[in-house]
PDB file of N, CA and C in Angstrom:
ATOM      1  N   UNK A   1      -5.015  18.483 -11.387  1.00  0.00           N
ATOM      2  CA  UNK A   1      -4.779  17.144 -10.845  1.00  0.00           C
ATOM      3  C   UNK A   1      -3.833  16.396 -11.788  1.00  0.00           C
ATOM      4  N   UNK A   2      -2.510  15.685 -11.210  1.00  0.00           N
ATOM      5  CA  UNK A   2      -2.020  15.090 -11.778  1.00  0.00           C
ATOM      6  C   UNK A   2      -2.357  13.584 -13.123  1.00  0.00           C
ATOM      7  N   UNK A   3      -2.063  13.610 -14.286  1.00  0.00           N
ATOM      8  CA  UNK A   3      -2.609  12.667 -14.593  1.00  0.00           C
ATOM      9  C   UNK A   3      -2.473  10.810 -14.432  1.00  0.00           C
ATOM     10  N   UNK A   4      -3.422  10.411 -13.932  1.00  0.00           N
ATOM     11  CA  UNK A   4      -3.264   9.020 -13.435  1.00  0.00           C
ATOM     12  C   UNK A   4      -3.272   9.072 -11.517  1.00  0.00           C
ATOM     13  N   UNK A   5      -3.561   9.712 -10.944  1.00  0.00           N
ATOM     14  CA  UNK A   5      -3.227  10.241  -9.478  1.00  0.00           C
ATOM     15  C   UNK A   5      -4.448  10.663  -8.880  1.00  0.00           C
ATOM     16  N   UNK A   6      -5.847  10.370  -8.954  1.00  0.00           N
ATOM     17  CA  UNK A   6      -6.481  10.946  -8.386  1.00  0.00           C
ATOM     18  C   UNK A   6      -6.201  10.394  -6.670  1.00  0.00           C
ATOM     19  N   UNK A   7      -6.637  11.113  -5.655  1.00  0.00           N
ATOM     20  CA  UNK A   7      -6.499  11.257  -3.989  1.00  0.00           C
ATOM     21  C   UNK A   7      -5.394  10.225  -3.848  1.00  0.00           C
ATOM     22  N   UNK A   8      -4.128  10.645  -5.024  1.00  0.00           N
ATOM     23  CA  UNK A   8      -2.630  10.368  -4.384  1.00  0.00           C
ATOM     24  C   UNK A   8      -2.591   8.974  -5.043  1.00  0.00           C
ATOM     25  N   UNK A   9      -3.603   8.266  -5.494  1.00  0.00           N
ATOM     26  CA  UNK A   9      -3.116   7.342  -5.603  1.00  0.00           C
ATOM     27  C   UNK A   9      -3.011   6.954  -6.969  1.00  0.00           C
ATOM     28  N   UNK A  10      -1.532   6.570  -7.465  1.00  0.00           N
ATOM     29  CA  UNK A  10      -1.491   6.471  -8.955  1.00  0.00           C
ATOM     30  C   UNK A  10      -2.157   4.985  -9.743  1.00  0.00           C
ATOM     31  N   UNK A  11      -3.094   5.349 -10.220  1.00  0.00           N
ATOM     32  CA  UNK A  11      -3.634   4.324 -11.057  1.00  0.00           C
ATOM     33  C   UNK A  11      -3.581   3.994 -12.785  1.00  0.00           C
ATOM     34  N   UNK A  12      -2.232   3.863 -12.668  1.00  0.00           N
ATOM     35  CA  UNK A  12      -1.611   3.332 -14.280  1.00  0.00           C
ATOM     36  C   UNK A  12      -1.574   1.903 -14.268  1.00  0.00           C
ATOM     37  N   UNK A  13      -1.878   1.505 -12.758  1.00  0.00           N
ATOM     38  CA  UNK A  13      -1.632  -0.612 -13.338  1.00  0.00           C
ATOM     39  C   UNK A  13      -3.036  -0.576 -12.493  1.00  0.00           C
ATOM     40  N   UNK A  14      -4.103  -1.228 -12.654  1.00  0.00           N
ATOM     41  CA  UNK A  14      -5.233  -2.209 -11.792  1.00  0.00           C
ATOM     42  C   UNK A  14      -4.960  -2.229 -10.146  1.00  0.00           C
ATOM     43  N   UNK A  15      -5.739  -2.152  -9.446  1.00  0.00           N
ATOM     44  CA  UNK A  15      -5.128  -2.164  -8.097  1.00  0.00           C
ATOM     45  C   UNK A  15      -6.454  -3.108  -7.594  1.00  0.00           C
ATOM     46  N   UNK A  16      -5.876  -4.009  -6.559  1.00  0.00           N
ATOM     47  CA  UNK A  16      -6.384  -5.816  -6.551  1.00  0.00           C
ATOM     48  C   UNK A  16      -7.578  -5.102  -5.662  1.00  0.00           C
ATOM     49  N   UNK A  17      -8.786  -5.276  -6.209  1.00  0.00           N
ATOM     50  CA  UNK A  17     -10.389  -4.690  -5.615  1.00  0.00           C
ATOM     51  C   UNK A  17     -10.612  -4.788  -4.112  1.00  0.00           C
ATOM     52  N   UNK A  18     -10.137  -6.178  -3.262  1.00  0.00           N
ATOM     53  CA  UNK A  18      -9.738  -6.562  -2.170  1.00  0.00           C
ATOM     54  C   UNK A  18      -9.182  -5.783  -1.095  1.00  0.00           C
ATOM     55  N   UNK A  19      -7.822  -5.021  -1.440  1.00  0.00           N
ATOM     56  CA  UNK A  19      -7.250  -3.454  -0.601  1.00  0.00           C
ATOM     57  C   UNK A  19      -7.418  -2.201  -1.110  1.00  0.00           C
ATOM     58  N   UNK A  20      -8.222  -2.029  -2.243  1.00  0.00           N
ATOM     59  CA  UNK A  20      -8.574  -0.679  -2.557  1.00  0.00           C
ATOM     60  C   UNK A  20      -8.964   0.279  -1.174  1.00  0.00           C
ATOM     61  N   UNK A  21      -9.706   0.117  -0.699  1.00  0.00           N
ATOM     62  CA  UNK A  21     -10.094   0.577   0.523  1.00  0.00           C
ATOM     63  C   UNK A  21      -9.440   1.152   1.472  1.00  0.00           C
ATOM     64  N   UNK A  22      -7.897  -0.032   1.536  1.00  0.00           N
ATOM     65  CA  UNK A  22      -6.953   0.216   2.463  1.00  0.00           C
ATOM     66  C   UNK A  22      -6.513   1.313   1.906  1.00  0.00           C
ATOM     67  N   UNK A  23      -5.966   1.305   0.372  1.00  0.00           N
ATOM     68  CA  UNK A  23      -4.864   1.838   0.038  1.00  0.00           C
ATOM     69  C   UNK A  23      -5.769   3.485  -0.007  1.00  0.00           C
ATOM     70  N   UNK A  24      -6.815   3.440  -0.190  1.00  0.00           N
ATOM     71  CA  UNK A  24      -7.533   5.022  -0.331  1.00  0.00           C
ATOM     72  C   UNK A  24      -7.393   5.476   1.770  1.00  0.00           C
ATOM     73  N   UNK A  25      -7.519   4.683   2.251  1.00  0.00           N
ATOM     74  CA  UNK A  25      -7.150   5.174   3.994  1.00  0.00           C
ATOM     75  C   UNK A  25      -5.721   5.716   4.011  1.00  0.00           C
ATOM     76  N   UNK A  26      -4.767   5.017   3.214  1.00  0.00           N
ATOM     77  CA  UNK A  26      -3.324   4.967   3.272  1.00  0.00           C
ATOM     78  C   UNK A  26      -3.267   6.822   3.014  1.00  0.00           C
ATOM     79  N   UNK A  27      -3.317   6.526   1.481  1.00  0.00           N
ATOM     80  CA  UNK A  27      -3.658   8.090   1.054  1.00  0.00           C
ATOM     81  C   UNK A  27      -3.948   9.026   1.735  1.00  0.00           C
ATOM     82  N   UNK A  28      -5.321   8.988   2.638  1.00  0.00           N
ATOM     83  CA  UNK A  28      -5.753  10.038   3.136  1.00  0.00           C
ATOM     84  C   UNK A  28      -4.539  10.229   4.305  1.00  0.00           C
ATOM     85  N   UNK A  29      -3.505   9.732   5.059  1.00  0.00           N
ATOM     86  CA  UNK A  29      -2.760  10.218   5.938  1.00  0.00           C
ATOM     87  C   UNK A  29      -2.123  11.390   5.383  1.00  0.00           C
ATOM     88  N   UNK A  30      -2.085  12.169   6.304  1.00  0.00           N
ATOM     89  CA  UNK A  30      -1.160  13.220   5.813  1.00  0.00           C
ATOM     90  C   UNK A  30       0.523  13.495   5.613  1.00  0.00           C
ATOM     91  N   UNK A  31       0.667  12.616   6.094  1.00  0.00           N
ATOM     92  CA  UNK A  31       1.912  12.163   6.290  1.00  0.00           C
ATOM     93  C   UNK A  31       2.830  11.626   4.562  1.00  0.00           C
ATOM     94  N   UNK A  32       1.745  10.719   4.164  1.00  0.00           N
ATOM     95  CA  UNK A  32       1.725  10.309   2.575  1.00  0.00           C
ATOM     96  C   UNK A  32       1.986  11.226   1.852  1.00  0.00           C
ATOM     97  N   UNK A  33       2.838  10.624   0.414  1.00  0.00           N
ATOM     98  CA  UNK A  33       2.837  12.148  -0.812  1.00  0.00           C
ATOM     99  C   UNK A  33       1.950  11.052  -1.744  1.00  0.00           C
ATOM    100  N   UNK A  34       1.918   9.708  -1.876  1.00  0.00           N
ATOM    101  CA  UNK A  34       1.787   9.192  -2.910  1.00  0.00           C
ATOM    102  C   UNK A  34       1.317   7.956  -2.640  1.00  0.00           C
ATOM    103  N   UNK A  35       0.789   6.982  -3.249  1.00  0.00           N
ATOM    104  CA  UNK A  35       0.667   5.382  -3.402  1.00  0.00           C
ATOM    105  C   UNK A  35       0.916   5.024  -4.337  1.00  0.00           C
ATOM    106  N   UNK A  36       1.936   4.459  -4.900  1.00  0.00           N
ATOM    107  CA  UNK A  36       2.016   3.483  -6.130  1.00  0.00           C
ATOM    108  C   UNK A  36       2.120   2.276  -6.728  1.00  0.00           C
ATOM    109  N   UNK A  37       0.834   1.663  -6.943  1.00  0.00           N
ATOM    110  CA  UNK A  37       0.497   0.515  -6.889  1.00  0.00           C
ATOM    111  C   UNK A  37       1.035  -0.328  -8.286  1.00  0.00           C
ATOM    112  N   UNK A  38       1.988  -1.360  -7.967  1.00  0.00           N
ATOM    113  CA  UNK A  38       2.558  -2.392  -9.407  1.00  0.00           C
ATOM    114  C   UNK A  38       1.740  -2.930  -9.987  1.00  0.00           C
ATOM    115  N   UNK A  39       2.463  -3.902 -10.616  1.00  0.00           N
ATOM    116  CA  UNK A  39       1.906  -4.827 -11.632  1.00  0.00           C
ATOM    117  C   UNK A  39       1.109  -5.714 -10.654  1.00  0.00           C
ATOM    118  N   UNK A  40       0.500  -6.820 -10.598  1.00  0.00           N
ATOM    119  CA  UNK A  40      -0.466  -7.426  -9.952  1.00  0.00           C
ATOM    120  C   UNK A  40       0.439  -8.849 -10.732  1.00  0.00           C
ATOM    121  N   UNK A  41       0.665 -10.059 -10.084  1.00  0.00           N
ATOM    122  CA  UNK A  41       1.090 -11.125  -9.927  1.00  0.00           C
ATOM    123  C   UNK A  41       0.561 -12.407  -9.709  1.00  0.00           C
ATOM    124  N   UNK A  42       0.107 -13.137 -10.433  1.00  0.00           N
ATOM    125  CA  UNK A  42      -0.651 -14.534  -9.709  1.00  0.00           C
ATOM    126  C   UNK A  42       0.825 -15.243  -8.253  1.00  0.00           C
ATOM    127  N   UNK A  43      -0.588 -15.604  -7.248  1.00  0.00           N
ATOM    128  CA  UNK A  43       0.686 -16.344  -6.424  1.00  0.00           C
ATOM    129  C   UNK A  43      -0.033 -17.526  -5.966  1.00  0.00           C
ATOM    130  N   UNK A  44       0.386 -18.396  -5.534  1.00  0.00           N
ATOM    131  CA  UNK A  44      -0.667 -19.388  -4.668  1.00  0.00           C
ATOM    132  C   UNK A  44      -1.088 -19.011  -3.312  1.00  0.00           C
ATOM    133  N   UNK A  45      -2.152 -18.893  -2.949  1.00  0.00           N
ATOM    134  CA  UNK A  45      -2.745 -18.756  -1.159  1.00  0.00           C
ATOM    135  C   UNK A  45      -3.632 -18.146  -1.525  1.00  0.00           C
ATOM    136  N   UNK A  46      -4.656 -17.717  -0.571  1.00  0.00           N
ATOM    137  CA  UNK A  46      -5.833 -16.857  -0.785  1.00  0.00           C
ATOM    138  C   UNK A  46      -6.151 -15.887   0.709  1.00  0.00           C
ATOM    139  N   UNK A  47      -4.577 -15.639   1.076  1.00  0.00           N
ATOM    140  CA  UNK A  47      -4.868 -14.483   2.164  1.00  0.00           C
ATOM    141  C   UNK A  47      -5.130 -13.221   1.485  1.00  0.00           C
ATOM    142  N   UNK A  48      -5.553 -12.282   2.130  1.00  0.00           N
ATOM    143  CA  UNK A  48      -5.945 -10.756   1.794  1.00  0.00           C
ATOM    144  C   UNK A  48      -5.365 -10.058   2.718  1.00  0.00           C
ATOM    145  N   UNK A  49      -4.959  -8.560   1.922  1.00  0.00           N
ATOM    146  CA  UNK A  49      -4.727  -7.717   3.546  1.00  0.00           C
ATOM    147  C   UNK A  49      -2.898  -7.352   2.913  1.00  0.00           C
ATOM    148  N   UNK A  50      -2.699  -6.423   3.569  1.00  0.00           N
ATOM    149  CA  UNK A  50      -1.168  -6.045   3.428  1.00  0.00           C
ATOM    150  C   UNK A  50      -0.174  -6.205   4.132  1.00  0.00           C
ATOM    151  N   UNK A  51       0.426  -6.407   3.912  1.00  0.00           N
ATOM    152  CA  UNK A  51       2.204  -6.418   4.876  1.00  0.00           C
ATOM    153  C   UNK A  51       3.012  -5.500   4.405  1.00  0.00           C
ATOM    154  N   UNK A  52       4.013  -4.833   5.578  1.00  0.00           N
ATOM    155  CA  UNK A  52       5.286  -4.510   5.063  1.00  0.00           C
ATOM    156  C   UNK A  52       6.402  -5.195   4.917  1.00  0.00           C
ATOM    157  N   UNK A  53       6.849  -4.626   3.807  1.00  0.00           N
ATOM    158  CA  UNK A  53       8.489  -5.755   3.187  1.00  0.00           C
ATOM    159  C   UNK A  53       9.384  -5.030   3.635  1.00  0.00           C
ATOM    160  N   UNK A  54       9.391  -3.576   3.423  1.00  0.00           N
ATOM    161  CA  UNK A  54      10.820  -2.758   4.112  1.00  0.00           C
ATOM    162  C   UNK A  54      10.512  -1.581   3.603  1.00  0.00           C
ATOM    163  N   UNK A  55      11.358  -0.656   4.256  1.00  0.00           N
ATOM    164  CA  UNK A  55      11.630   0.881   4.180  1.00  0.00           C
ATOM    165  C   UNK A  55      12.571   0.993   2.834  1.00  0.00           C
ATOM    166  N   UNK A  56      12.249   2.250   1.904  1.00  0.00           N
ATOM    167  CA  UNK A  56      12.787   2.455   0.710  1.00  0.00           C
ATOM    168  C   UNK A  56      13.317   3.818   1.158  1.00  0.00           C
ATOM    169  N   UNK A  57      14.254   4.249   0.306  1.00  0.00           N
ATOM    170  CA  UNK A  57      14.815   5.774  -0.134  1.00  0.00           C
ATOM    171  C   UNK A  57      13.759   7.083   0.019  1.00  0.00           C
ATOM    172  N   UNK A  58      12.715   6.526  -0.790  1.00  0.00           N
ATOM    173  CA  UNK A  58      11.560   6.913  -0.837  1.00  0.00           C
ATOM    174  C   UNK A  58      10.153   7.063  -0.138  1.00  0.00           C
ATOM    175  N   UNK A  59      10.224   6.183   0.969  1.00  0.00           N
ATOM    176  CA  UNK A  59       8.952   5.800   1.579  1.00  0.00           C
ATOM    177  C   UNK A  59       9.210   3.999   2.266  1.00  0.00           C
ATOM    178  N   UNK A  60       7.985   3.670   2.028  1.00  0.00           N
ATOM    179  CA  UNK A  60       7.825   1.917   2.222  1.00  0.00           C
ATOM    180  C   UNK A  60       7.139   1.072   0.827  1.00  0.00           C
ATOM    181  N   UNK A  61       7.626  -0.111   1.114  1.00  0.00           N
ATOM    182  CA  UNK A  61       7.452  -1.164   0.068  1.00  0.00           C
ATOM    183  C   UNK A  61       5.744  -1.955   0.633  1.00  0.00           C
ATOM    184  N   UNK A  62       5.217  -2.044   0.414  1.00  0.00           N
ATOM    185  CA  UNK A  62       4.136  -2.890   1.085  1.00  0.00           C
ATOM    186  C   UNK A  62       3.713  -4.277   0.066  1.00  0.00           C
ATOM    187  N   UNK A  63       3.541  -5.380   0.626  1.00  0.00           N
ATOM    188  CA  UNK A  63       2.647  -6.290  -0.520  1.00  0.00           C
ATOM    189  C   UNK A  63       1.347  -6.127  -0.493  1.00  0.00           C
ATOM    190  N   UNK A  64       0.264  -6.221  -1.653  1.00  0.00           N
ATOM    191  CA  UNK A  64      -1.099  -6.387  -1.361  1.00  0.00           C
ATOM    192  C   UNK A  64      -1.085  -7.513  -1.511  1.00  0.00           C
ATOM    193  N   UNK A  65      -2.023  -8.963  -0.868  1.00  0.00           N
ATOM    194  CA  UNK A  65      -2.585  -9.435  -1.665  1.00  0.00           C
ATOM    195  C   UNK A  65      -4.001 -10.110  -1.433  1.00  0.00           C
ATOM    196  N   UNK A  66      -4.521 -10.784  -2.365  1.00  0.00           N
ATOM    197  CA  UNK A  66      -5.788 -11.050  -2.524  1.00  0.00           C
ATOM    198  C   UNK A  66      -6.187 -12.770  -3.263  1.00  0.00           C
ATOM    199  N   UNK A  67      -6.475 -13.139  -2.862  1.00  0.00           N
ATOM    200  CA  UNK A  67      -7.181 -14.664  -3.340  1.00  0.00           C
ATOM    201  C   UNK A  67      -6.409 -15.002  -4.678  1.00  0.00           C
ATOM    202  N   UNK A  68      -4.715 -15.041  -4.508  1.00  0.00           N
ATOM    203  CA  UNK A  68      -4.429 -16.001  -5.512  1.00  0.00           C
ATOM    204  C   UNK A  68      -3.526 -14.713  -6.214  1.00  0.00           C
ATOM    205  N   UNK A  69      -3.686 -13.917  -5.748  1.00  0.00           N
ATOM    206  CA  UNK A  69      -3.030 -12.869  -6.344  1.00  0.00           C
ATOM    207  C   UNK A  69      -1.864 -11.537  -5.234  1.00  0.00           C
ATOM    208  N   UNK A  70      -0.936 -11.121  -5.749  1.00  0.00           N
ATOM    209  CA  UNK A  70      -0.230 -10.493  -5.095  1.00  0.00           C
ATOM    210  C   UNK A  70       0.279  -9.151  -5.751  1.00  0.00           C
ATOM    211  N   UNK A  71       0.185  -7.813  -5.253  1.00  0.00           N
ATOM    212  CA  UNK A  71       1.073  -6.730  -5.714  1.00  0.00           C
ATOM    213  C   UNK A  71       2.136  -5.916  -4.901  1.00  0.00           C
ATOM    214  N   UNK A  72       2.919  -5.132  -5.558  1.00  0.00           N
ATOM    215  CA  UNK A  72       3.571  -4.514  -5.073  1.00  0.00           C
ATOM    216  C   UNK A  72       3.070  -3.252  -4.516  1.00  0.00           C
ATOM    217  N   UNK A  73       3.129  -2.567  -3.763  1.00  0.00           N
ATOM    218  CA  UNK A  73       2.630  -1.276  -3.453  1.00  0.00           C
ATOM    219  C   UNK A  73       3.671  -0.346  -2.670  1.00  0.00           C
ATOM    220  N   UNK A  74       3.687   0.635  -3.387  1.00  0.00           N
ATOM    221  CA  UNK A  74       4.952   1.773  -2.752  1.00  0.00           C
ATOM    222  C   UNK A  74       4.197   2.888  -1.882  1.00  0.00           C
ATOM    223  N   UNK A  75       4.641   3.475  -0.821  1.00  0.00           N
ATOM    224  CA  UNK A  75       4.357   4.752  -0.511  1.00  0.00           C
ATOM    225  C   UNK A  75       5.404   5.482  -0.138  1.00  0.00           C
ATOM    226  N   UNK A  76       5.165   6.513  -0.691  1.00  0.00           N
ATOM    227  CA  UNK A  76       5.932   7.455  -1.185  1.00  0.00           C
ATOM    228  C   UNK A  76       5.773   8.660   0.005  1.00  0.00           C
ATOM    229  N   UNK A  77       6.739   8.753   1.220  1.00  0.00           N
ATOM    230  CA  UNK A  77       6.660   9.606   2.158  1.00  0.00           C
ATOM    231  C   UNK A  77       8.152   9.732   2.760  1.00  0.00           C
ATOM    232  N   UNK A  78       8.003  11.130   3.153  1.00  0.00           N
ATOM    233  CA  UNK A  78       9.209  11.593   4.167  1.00  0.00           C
ATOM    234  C   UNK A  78       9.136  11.185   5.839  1.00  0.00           C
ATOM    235  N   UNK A  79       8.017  10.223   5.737  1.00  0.00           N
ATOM    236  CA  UNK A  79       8.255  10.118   7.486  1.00  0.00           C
ATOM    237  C   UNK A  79       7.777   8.580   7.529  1.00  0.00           C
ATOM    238  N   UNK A  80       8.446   8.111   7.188  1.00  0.00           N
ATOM    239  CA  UNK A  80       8.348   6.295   7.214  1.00  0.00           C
ATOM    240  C   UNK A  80       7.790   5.658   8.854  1.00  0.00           C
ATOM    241  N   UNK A  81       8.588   5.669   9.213  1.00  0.00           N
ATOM    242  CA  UNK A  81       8.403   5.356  10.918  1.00  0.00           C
ATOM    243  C   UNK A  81       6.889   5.850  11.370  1.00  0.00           C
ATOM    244  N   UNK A  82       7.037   7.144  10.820  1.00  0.00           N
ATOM    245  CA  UNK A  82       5.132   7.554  11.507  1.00  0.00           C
ATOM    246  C   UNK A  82       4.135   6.529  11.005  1.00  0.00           C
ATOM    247  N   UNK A  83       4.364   6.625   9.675  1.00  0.00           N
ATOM    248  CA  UNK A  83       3.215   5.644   8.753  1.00  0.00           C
ATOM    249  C   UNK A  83       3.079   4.551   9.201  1.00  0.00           C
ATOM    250  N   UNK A  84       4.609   3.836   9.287  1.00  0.00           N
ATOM    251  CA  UNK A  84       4.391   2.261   9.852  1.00  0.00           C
ATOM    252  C   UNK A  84       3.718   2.275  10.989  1.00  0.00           C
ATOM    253  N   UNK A  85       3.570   2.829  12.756  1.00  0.00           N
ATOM    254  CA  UNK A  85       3.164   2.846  13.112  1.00  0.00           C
ATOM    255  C   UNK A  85       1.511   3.390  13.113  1.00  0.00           C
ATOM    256  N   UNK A  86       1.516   4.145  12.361  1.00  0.00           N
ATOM    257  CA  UNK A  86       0.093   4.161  12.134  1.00  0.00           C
ATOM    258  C   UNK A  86      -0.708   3.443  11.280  1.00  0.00           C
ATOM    259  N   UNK A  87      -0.230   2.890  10.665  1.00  0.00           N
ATOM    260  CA  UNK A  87      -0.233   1.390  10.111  1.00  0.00           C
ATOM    261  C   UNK A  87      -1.166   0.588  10.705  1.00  0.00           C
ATOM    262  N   UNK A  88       0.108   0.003  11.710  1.00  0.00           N
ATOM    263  CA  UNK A  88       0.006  -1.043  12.594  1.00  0.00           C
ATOM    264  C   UNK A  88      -0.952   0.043  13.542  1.00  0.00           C
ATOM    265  N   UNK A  89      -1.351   0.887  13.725  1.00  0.00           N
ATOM    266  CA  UNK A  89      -2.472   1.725  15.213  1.00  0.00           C
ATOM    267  C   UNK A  89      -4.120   1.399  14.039  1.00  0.00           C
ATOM    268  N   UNK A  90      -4.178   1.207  12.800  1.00  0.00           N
ATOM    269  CA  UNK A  90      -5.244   1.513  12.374  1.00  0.00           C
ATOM    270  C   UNK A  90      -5.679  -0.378  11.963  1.00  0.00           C
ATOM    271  N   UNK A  91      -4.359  -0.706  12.352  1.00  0.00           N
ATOM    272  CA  UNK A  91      -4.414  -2.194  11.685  1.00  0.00           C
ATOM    273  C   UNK A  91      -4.609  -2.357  10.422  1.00  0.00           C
ATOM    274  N   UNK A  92      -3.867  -1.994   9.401  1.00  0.00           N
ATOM    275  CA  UNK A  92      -3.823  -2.089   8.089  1.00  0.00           C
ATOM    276  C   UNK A  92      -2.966  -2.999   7.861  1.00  0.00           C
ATOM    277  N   UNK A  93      -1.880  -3.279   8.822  1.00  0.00           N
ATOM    278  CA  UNK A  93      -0.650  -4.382   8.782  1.00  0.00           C
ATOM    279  C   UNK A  93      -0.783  -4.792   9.660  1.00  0.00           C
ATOM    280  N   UNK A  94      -0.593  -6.005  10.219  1.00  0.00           N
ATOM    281  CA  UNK A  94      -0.102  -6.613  11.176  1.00  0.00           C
ATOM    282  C   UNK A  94       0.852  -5.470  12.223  1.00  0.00           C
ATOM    283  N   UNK A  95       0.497  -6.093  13.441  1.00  0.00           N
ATOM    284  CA  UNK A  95       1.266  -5.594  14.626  1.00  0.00           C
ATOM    285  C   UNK A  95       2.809  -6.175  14.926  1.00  0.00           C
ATOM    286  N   UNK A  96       4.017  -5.835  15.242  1.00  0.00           N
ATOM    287  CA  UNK A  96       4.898  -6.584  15.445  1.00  0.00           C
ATOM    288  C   UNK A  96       4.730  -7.700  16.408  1.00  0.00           C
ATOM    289  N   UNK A  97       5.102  -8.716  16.242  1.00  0.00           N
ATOM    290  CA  UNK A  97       5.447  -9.998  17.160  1.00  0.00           C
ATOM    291  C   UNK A  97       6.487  -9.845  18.253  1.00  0.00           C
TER     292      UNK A  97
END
């Protein structure tokens, strides 16, 4: 097992207690190679829950955040489009408008 990576998901920074849950569902797709969760950020608001910011080289950008707090979160996949929609099918993100 890779070190810092257990079930894909790399845990070298804190990951906000609030979407842990999500981000271990995220993981289990098969579709996923990776989750890599940033630095953690104070912000003002106290929504919870994730959004997507955009499609990377690599995968997707996602925000977490949680009561006052915000992170970055990467996933790291070759099939972007599947994920987002399954995403949005499991409701982990918001649905498009």
């Amino acid at each position: 097992m890779p070190k810092y990576r257990p079930k894909k998901i790399k845990v070298r920074h804190h990951v906000l207690s609030a979407v842990r849950s999500r981000l271990e569902k995220i993981a289990s797709f098969p579709e996923v190679d990776a989750v890599l969760p940033g630095v953690i950020k104070p912000k003002k608001g106290g929504s919870t829950g994730l959004s997507l910011q955009y499609p990377t080289e690599s995968g997707l950008r996602l925000i977490a955040r949680s009561g006052g707090a915000a992170q970055e979160v990467f996933v790291v996949t070759g099939q972007g489009e599947a994920v987002v929609r399954r995403l949005r099918e499991e409701g982990l993100i918001p649905a498009d408008k």
